[in-house]
C-alpha atoms as a PDB file:
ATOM      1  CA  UNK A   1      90.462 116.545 135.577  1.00  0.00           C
ATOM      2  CA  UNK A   2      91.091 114.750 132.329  1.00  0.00           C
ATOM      3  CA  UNK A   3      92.550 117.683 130.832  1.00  0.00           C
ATOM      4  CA  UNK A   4      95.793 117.392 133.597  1.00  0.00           C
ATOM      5  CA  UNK A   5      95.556 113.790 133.036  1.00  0.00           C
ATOM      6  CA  UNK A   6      96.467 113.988 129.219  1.00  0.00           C
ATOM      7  CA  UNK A   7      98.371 117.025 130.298  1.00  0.00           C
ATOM      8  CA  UNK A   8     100.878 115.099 132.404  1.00  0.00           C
ATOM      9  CA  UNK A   9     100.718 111.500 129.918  1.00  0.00           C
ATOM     10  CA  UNK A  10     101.097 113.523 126.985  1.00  0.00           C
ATOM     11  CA  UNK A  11     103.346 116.537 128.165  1.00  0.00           C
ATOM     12  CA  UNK A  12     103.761 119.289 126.266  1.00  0.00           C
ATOM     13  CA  UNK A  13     104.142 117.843 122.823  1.00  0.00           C
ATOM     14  CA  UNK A  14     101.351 115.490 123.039  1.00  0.00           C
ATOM     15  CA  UNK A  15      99.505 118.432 123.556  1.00  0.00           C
ATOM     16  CA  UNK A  16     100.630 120.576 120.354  1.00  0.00           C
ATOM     17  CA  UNK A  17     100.279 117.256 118.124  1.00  0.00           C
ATOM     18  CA  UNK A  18      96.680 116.871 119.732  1.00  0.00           C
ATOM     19  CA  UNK A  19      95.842 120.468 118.835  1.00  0.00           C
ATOM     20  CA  UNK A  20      97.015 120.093 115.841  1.00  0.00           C
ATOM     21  CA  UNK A  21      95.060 117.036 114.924  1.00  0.00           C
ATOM     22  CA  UNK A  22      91.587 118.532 116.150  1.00  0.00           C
ATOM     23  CA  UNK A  23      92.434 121.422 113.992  1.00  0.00           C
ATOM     24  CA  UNK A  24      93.081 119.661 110.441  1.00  0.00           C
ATOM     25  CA  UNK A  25      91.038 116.810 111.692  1.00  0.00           C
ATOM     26  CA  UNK A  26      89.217 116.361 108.004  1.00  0.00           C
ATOM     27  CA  UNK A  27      92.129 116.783 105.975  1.00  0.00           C
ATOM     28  CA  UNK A  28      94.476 114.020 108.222  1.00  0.00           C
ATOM     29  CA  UNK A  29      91.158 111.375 108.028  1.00  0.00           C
ATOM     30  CA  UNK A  30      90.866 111.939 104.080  1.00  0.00           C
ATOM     31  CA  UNK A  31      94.932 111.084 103.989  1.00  0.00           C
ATOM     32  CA  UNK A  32      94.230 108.003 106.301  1.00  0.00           C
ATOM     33  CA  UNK A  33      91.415 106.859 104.479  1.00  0.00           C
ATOM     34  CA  UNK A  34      92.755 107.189 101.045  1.00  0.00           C
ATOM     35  CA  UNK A  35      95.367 105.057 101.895  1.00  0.00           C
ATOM     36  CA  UNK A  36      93.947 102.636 103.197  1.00  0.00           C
ATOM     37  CA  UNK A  37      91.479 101.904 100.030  1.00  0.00           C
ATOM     38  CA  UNK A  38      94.415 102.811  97.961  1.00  0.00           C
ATOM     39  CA  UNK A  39      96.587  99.694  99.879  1.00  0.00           C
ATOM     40  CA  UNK A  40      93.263  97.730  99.765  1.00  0.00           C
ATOM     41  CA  UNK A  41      92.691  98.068  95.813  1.00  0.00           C
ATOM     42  CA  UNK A  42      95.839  99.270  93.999  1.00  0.00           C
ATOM     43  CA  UNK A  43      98.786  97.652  95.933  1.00  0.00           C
ATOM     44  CA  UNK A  44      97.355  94.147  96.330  1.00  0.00           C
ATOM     45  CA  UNK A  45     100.007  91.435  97.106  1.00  0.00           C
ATOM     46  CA  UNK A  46      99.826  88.150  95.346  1.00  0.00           C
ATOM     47  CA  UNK A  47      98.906  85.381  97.698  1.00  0.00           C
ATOM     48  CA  UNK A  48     100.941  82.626  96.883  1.00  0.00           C
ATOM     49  CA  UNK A  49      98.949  79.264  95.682  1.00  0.00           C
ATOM     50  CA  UNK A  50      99.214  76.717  97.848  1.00  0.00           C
ATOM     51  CA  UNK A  51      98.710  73.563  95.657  1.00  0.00           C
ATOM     52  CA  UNK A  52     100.096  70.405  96.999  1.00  0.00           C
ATOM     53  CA  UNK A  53     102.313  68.568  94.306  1.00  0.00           C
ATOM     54  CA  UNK A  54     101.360  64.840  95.626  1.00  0.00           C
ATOM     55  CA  UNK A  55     103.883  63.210  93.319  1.00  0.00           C
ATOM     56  CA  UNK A  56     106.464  64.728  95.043  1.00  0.00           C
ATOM     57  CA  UNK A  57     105.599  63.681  98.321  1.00  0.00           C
ATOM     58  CA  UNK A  58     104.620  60.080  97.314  1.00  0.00           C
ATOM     59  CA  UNK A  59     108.363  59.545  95.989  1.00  0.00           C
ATOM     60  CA  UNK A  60     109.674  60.992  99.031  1.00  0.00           C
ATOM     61  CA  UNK A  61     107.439  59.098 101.488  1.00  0.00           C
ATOM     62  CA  UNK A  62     108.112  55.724  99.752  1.00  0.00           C
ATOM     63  CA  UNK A  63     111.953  55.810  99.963  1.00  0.00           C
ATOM     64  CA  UNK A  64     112.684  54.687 103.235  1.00  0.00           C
END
């Protein structure tokens, strides 16, 4: 019964890419998980600081 379910929501290409996935299963997981620790370690974005500059916002709170 879940079988014709996924038949019918996938069709007939959801079907093949499914396949296909359960058969290289290992080597698709490897890909995803390398990436993911290579995004995590080697291709780190710079947060930017967030430091208040107070003298700027004094002078521009006093002038009224």
């Amino acid at each position: 019964m879940i079988e014709k379910i996924l038949d019918f929501g996938l069709g007939p290409y959801g079907r093949m890419v499914g396949d296909f996935y359960v058969e290289h299963q290992m080597l698709i997981n490897t890909i995803v998980v390398g990436v993911a620790l290579a995004s995590k370690f080697y291709f780190k974005q710079r947060k930017p600081s967030i430091q208040p500059n107070l003298s700027v916002e004094a002078t521009e709170t006093d002038e009224r």
